[in-house]
Protein backbone atom coordinates (compact mmCIF):
# COMPACT_ATOMS: atom_id res chain seq x y z
CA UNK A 1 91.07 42.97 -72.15
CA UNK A 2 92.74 46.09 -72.60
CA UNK A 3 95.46 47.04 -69.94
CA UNK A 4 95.09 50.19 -67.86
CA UNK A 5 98.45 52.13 -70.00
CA UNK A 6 96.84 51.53 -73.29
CA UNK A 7 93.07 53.12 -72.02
CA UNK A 8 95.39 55.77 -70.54
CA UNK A 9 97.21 55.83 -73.90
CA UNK A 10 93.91 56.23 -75.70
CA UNK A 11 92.35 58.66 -73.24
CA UNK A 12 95.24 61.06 -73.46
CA UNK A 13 95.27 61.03 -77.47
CA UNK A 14 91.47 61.52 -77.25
CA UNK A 15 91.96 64.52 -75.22
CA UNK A 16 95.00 65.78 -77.65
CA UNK A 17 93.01 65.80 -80.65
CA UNK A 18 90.29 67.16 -79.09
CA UNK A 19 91.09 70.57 -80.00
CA UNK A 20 92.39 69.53 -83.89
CA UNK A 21 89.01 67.92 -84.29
CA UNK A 22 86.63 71.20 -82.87
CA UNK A 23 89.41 73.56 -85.35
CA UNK A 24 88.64 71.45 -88.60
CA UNK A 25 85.23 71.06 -88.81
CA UNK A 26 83.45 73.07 -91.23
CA UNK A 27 87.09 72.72 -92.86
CA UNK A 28 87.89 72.27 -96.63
CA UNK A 29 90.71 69.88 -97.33
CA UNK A 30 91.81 69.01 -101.18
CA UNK A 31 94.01 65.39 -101.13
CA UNK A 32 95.58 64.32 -103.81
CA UNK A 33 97.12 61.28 -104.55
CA UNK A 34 98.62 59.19 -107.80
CA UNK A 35 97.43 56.04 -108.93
CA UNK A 36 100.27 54.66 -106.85
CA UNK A 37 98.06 54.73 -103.97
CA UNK A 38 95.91 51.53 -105.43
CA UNK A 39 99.16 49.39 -106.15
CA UNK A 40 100.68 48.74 -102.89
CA UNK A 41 103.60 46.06 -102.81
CA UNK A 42 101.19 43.24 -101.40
CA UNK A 43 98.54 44.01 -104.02
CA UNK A 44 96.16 44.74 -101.48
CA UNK A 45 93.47 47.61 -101.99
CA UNK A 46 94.24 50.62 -99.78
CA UNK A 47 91.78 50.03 -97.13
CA UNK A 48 93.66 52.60 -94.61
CA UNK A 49 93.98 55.46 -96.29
CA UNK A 50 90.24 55.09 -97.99
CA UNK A 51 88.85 54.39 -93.72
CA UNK A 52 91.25 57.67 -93.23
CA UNK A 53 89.31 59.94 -95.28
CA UNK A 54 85.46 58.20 -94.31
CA UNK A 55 86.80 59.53 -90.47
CA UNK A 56 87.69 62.48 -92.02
CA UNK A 57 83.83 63.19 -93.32
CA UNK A 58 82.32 62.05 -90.18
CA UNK A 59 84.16 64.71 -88.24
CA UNK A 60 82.60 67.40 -90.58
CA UNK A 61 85.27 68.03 -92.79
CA UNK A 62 84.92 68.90 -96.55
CA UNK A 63 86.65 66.65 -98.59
CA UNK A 64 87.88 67.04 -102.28
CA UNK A 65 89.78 64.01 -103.40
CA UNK A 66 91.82 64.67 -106.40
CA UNK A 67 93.20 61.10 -107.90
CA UNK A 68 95.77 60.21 -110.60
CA UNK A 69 96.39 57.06 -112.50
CA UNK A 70 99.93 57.02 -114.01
CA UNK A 71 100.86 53.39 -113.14
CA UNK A 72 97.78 52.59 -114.55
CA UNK A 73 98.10 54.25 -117.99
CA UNK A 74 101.46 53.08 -118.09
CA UNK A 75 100.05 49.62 -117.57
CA UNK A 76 96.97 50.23 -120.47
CA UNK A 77 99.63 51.33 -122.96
CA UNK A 78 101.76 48.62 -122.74
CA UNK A 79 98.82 45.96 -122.80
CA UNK A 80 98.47 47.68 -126.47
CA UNK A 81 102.06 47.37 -127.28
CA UNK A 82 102.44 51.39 -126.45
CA UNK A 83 105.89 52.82 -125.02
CA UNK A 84 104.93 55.66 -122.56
CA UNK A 85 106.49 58.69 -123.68
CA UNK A 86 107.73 62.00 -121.23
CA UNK A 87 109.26 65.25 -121.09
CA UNK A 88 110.18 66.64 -118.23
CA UNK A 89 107.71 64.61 -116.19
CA UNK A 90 104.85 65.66 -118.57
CA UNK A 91 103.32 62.38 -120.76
CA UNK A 92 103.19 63.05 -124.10
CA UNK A 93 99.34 62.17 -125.01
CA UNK A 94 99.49 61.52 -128.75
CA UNK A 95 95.88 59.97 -129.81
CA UNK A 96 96.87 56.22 -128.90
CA UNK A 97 98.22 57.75 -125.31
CA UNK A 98 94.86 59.39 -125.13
CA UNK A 99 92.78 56.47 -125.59
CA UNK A 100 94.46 54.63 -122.96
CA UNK A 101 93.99 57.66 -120.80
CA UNK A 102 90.03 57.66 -120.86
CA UNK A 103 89.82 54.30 -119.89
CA UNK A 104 92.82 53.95 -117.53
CA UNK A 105 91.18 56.73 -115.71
CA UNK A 106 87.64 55.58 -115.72
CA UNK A 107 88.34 52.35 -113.87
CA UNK A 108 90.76 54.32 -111.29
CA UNK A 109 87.92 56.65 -110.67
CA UNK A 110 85.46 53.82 -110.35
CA UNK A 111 87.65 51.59 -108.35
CA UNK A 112 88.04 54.74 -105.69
CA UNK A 113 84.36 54.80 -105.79
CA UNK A 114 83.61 51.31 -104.98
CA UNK A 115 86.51 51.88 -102.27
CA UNK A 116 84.65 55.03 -100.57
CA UNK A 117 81.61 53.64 -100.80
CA UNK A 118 81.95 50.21 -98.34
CA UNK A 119 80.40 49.29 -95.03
CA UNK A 120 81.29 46.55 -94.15
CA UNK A 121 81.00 45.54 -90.46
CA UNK A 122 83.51 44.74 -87.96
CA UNK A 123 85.38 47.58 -89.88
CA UNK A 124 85.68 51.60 -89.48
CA UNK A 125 83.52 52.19 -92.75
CA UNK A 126 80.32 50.30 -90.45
CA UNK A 127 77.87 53.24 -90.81
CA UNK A 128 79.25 55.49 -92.83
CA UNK A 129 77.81 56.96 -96.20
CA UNK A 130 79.84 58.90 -98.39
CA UNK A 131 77.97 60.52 -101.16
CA UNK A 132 80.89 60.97 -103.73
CA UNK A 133 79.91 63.62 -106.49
CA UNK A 134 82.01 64.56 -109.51
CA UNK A 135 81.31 66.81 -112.96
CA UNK A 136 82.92 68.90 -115.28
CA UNK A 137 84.18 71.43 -112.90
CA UNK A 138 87.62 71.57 -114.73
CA UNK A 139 88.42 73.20 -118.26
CA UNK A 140 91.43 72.38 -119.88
CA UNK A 141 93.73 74.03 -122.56
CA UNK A 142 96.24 72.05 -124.57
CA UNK A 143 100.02 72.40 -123.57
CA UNK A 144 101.36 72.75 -126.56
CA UNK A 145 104.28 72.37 -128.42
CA UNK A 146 107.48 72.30 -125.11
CA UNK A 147 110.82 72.52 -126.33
CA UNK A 148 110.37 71.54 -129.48
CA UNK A 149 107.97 68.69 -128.54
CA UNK A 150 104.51 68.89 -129.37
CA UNK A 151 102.40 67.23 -126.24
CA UNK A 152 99.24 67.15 -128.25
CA UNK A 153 96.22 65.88 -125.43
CA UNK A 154 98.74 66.49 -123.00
CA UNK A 155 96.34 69.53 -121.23
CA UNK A 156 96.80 72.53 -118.44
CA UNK A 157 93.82 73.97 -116.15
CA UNK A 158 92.23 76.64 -117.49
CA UNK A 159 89.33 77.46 -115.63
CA UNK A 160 88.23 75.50 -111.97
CA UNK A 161 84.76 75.91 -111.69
CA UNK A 162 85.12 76.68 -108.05
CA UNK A 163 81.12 77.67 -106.88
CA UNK A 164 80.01 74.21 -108.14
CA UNK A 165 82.89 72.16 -106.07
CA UNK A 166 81.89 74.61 -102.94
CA UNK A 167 77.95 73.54 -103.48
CA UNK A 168 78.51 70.06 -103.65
CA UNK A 169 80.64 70.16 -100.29
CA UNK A 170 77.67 72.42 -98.79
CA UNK A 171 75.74 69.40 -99.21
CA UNK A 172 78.24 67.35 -97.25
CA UNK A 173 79.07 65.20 -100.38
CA UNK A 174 82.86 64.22 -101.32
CA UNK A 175 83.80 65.63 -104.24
CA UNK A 176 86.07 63.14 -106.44
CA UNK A 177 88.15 64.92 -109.24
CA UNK A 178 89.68 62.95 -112.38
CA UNK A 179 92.54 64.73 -114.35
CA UNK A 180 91.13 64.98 -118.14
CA UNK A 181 89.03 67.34 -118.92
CA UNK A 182 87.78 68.89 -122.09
CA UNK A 183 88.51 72.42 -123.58
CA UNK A 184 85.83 74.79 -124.43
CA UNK A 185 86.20 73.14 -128.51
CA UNK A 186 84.74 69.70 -126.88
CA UNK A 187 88.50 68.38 -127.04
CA UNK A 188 89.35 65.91 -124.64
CA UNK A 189 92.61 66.56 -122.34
CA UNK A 190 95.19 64.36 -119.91
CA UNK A 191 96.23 66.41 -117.26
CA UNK A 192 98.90 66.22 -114.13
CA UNK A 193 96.97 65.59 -111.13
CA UNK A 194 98.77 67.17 -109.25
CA UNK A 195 98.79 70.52 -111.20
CA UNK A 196 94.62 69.73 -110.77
CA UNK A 197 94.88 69.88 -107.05
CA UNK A 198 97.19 72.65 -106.76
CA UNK A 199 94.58 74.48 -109.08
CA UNK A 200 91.41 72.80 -107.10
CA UNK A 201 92.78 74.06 -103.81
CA UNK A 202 93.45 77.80 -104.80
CA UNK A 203 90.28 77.99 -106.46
CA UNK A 204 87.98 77.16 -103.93
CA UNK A 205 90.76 78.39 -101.10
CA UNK A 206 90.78 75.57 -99.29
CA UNK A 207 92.05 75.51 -95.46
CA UNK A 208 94.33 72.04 -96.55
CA UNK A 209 96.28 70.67 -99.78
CA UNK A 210 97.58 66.95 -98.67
CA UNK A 211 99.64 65.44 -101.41
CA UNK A 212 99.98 61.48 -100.25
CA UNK A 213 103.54 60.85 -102.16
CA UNK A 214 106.35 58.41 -102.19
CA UNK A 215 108.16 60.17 -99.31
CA UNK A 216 107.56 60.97 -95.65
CA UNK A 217 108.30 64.81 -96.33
CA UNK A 218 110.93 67.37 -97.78
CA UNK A 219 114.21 66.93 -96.26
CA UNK A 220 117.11 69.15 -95.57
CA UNK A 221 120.45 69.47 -97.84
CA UNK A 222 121.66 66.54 -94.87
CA UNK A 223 118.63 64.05 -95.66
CA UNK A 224 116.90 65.24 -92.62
CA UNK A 225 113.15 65.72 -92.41
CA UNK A 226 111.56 69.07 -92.22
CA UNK A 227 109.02 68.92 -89.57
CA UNK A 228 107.68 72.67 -90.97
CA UNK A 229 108.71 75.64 -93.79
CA UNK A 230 107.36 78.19 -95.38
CA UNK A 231 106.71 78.27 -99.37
CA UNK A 232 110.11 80.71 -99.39
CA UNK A 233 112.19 77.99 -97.16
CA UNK A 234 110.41 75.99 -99.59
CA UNK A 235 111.93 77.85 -102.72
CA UNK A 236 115.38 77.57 -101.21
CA UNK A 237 115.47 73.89 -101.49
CA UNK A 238 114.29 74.28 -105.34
CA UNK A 239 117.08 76.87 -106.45
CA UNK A 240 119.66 75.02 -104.25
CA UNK A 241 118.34 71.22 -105.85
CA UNK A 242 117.94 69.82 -102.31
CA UNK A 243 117.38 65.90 -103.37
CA UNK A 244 113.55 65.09 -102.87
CA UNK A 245 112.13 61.64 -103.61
CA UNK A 246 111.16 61.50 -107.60
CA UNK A 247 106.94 62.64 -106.63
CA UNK A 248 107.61 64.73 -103.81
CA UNK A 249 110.26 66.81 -106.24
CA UNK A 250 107.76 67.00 -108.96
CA UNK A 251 104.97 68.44 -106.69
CA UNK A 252 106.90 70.99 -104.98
CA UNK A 253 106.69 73.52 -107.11
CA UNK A 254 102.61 72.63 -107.23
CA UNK A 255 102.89 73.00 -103.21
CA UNK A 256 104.96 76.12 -103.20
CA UNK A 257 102.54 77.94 -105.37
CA UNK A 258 99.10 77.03 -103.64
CA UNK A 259 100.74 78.05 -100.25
CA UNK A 260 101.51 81.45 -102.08
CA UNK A 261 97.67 81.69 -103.38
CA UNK A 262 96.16 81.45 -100.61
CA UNK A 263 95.70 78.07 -99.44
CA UNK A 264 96.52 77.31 -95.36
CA UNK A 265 98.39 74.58 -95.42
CA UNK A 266 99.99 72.06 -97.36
CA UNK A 267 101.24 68.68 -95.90
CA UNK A 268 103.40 66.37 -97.61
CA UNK A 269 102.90 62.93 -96.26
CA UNK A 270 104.19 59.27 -96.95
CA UNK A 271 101.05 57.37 -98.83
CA UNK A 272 102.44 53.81 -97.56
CA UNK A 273 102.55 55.06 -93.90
CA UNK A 274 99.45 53.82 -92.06
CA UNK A 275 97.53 56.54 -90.02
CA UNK A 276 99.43 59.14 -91.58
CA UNK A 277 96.94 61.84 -92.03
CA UNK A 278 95.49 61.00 -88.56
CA UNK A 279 98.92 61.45 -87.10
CA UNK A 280 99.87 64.62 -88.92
CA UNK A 281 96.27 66.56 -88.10
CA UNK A 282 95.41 64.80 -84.89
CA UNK A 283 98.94 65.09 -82.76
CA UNK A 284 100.94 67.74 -81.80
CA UNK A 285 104.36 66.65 -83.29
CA UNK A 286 102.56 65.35 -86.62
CA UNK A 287 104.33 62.76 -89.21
CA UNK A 288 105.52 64.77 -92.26
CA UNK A 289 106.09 68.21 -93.38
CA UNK A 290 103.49 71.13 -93.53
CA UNK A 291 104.16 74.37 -95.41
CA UNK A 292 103.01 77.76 -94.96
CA UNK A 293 103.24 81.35 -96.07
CA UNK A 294 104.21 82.32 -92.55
CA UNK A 295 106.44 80.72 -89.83
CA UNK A 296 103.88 78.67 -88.04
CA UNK A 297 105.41 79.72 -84.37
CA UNK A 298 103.47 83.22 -83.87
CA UNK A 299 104.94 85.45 -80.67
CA UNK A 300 102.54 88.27 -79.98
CA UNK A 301 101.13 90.30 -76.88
CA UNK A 302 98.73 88.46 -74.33
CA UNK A 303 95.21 89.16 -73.97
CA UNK A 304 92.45 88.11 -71.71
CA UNK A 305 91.09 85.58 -73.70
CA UNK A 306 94.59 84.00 -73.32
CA UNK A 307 94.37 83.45 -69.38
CA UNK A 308 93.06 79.60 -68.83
CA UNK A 309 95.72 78.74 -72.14
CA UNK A 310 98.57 80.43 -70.44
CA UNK A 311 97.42 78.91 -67.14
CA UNK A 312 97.66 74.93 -68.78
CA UNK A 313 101.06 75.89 -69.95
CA UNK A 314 102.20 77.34 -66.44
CA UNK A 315 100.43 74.88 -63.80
CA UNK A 316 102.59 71.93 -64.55
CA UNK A 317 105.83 73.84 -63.64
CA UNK A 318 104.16 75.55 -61.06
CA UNK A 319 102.70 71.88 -59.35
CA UNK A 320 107.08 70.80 -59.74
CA UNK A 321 108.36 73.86 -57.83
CA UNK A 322 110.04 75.68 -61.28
CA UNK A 323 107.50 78.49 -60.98
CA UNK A 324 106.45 80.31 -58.82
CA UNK A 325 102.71 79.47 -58.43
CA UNK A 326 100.03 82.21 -59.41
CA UNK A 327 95.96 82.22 -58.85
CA UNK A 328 94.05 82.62 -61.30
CA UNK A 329 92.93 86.18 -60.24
CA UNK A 330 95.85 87.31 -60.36
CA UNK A 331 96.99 86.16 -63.36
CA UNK A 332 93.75 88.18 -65.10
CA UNK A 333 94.83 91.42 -63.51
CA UNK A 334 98.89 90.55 -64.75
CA UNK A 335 97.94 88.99 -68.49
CA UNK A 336 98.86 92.16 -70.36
CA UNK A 337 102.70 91.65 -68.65
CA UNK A 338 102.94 88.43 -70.41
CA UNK A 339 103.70 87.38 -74.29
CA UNK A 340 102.30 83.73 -75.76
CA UNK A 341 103.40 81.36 -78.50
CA UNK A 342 101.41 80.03 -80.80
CA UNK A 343 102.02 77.07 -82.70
CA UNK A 344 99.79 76.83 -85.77
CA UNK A 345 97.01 78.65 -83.76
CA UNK A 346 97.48 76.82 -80.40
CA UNK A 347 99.07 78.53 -77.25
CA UNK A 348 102.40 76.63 -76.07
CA UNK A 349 104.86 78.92 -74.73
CA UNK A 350 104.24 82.55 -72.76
CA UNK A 351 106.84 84.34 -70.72
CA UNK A 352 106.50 88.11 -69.02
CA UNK A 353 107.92 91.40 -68.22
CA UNK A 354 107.85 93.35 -65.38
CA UNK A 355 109.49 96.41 -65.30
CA UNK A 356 110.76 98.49 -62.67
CA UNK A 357 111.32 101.94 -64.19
CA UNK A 358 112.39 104.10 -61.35
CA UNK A 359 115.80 101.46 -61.62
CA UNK A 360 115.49 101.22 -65.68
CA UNK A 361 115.47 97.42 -65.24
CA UNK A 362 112.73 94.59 -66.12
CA UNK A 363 112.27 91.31 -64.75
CA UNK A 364 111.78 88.61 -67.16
CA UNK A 365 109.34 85.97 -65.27
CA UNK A 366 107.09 82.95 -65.99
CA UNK A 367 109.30 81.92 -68.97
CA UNK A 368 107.69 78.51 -70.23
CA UNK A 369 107.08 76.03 -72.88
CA UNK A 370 105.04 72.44 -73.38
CA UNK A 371 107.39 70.09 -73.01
CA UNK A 372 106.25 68.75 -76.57
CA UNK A 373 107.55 71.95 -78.09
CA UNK A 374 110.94 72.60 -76.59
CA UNK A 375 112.82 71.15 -79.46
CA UNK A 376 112.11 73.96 -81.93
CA UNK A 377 113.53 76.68 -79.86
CA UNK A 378 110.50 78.56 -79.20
CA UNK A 379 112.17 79.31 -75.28
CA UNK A 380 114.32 81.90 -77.52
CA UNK A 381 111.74 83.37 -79.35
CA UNK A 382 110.04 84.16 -76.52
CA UNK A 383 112.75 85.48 -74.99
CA UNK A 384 114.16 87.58 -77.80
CA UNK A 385 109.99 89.03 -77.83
CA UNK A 386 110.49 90.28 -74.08
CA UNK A 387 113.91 92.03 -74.43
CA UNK A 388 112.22 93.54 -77.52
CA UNK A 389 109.09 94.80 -74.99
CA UNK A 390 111.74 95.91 -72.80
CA UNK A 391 114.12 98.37 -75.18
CA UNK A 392 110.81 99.59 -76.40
CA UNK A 393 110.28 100.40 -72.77
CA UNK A 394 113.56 102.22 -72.98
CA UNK A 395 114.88 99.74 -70.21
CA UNK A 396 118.86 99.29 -69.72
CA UNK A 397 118.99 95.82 -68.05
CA UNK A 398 116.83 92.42 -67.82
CA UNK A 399 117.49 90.42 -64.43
CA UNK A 400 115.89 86.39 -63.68
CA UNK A 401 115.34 84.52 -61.15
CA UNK A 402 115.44 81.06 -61.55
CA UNK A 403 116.45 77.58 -59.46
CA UNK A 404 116.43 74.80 -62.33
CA UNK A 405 117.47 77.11 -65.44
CA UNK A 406 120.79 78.65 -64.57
CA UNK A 407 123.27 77.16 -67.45
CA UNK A 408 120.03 78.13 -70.58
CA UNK A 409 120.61 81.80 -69.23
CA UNK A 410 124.14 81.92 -68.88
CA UNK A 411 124.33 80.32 -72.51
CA UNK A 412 122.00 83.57 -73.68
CA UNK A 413 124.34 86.54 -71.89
CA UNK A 414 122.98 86.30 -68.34
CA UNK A 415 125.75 86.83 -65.88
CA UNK A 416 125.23 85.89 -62.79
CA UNK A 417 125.00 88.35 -59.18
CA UNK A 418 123.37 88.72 -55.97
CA UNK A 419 120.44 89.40 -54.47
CA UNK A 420 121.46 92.94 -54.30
CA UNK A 421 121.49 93.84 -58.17
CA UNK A 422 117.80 93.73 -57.58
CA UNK A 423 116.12 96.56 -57.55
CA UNK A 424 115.00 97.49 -54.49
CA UNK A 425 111.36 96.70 -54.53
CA UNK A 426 112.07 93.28 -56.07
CA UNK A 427 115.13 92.63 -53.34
CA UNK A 428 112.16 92.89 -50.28
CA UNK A 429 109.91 90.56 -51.88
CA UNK A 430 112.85 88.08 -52.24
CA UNK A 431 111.84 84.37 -50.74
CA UNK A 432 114.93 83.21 -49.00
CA UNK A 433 113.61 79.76 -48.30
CA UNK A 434 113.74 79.58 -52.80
CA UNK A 435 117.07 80.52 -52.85
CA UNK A 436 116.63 81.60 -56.60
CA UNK A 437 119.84 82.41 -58.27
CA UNK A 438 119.52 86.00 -59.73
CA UNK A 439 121.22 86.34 -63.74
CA UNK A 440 121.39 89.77 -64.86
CA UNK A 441 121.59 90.79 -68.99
CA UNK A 442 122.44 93.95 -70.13
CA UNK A 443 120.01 95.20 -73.07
């Protein structure tokens, strides 16, 4: 029987994901994935991931799987006394390589198939129906001769036939893409999956590029994962040869460029971490990295729409005695006074201004943040976004009042005084039995 903290546990991650799960339906996510993903180091078949992406569809999200098979070409062409050949991380597909392509690939794509297609009991495929669909929506060009090397069926993407992937997905199916494709001549090409999905998810724009890899994310110049970027962060870590594990290196530059064209997101996760793409999309701290084109953390004016999520950030530190408690009402007549913080669409921080003009001085008030947020600094941004409002206001001086904060505003130029560097309206509203200590800034 389960104990009353793990229904609470599973209750409160319910109610978290709530919110991811209304956001993505109706969503188009491309993930892409080497042949790695069907050798893991037991030999088993990869039974999580595959009952990942059938939860995926049954929350009405458009899938577009886009598979590669390297290990398992590699594997073909030695079975035929073939040594794998590379440049640069491109195979070199000479007509013996090319053979063992077509049928390396065939039984990847089938084995996926047979994978997506289970229901057993007793297991989270029971029920479900995936209709997986596939065609000739790719056209491929040869690569040509490299640096002197000629790749020969080595191929590139020409042309993604982008309205025929978007009708299959209209009709709820999941669309499974294999990397060889012919040219318009009839020849047949190999290509790098992961230049496919990078080409897949531009093409039809989609809202999500995953690439499953052999790390849990990018990492810093100290080894230290990057929660979130954006493609030019991104770019940095290219020119300046940040180490990346070998297949999160080689699709970076894939990554950088579908963030660039248009595509939402793009998450780099670990492939041999169980429950990773339910912990990355479904929870608020998420597992690996995500890029964007923008900073995810968005500071902008408040509107009335915003009330009830500025009102969930505020009540807990109003219910502890940190903030002064509002009502409701009055917060709708005050919301224009405040700024919010979105992270990746989602309202976690707010803080407001309230200026006295006569005095040329501002009160900054209601400064807060989810507690699951705090680490990334947004307190600052949302404090740099009111002293902003207030010189704009042609203010001269910011004063807070605060019983639990002192040493975060000292740290940030407050200087502590008395109740009498108030302005004078502010001074007779002032609740002795608070005793809030009053920090003044200078702007």
């Amino acid at each position: 029987m389960a104990t009353d903290d793990s229904n609470a546990k599973l209750v409160a991650w319910v109610r978290q994901a709530a919110p991811y799960i209304h956001a993505f339906r109706g969503k188009t996510f491309v993930i892409a994935f080497g042949g790695e993903v069907l050798e893991t180091a037991e030999g088993k078949r990869p039974q999580s991931i595959i009952h990942d992406i059938a939860l995926l569809d049954s929350m009405g999200i458009r899938l577009v799987l886009v598979h590669g098979a390297r290990p398992q070409i590699d594997a073909e062409m030695r079975s035929r006394g073939l040594e794998p050949r590379f440049h640069d991380g491109l195979r070199i597909t000479d007509a013996d390589a090319l053979e063992c392509v077509k049928r390396a690939m065939g039984v990847t794509r089938i084995e996926i198939e047979a994978l997506l297609s289970q229901g057993q009991a007793n297991t989270p495929m029971a029920g479900a129906f995936l209709r997986v669909t596939g065609g000739n929506f790719i056209t491929a060009r040869p690569v040509g001769v490299v640096d002197g090397i000629d790749h020969q069926y080595t191929g590139a993407v020409r042309k993604v036939i982008a309205e025929e992937i978007q009708g299959d997905l209209a009709q709820e199916n999941v669309v499974l893409i294999t990397p060889i494709a012919a040219s318009p001549t009839g020849e047949i090409f190999n290509l790098a999956w992961e230049e496919v999905a990078e080409a897949v998810a531009v093409a039809i724009q989609a809202d999500k590029l995953i690439f499953l890899s052999d790390g849990a994310g990018l990492v810093d110049a100290q080894g230290l994962l990057l929660d979130a970027l954006t493609a030019n962060e991104a770019e940095m870590l290219l020119k300046n040869a940040t180490p990346q594990s070998p297949e999160v290196a080689r699709v970076l530059p894939e990554a950088i460029r579908a963030c660039r064209n248009g595509v939402g997101r793009v998450h780099f996760l670990d492939r041999n971490a169980d429950g990773a793409m339910l912990m990355e999309f479904f929870t608020r701290d998420g597992v690996g990295t995500v890029m964007t084109r923008a900073p995810l953390a968005l500071v902008r004016e408040a509107t009335p729409d915003d009330v009830m999520a500025v009102l969930s950030v505020i009540e807990p530190l109003e219910s502890d005695g940190t903030l002064v408690r509002r009502g409701r009402e009055r917060l709708e007549t005050e919301i224009t006074r405040f700024s919010v913080l979105e992270h990746d669409g989602i309202v976690v921080g707010c803080a407001a201004l309230y200026p006295y003009s006569d005095e040329k001085s501002a009160e900054l008030a209601c400064l807060a943040v989810m507690p699951d947020y705090r680490r990334f600094g947004y307190g600052d941004l949302l404090r740099r976004q009111i002293e902003e409002r207030a010189k704009r206001e042609r203010l001269q001086r910011l004063f807070v009042l605060t019983t639990r904060t002192s040493h975060w505003f000292i740290e940030r130029g407050f200087v502590e005084s008395d109740v009498d560097a108030l302005p004078s309206e502010k001074r007779e509203l002032y609740n002795l039995q608070r005793r809030s200590k009053v920090f003044v800034k200078a702007l």
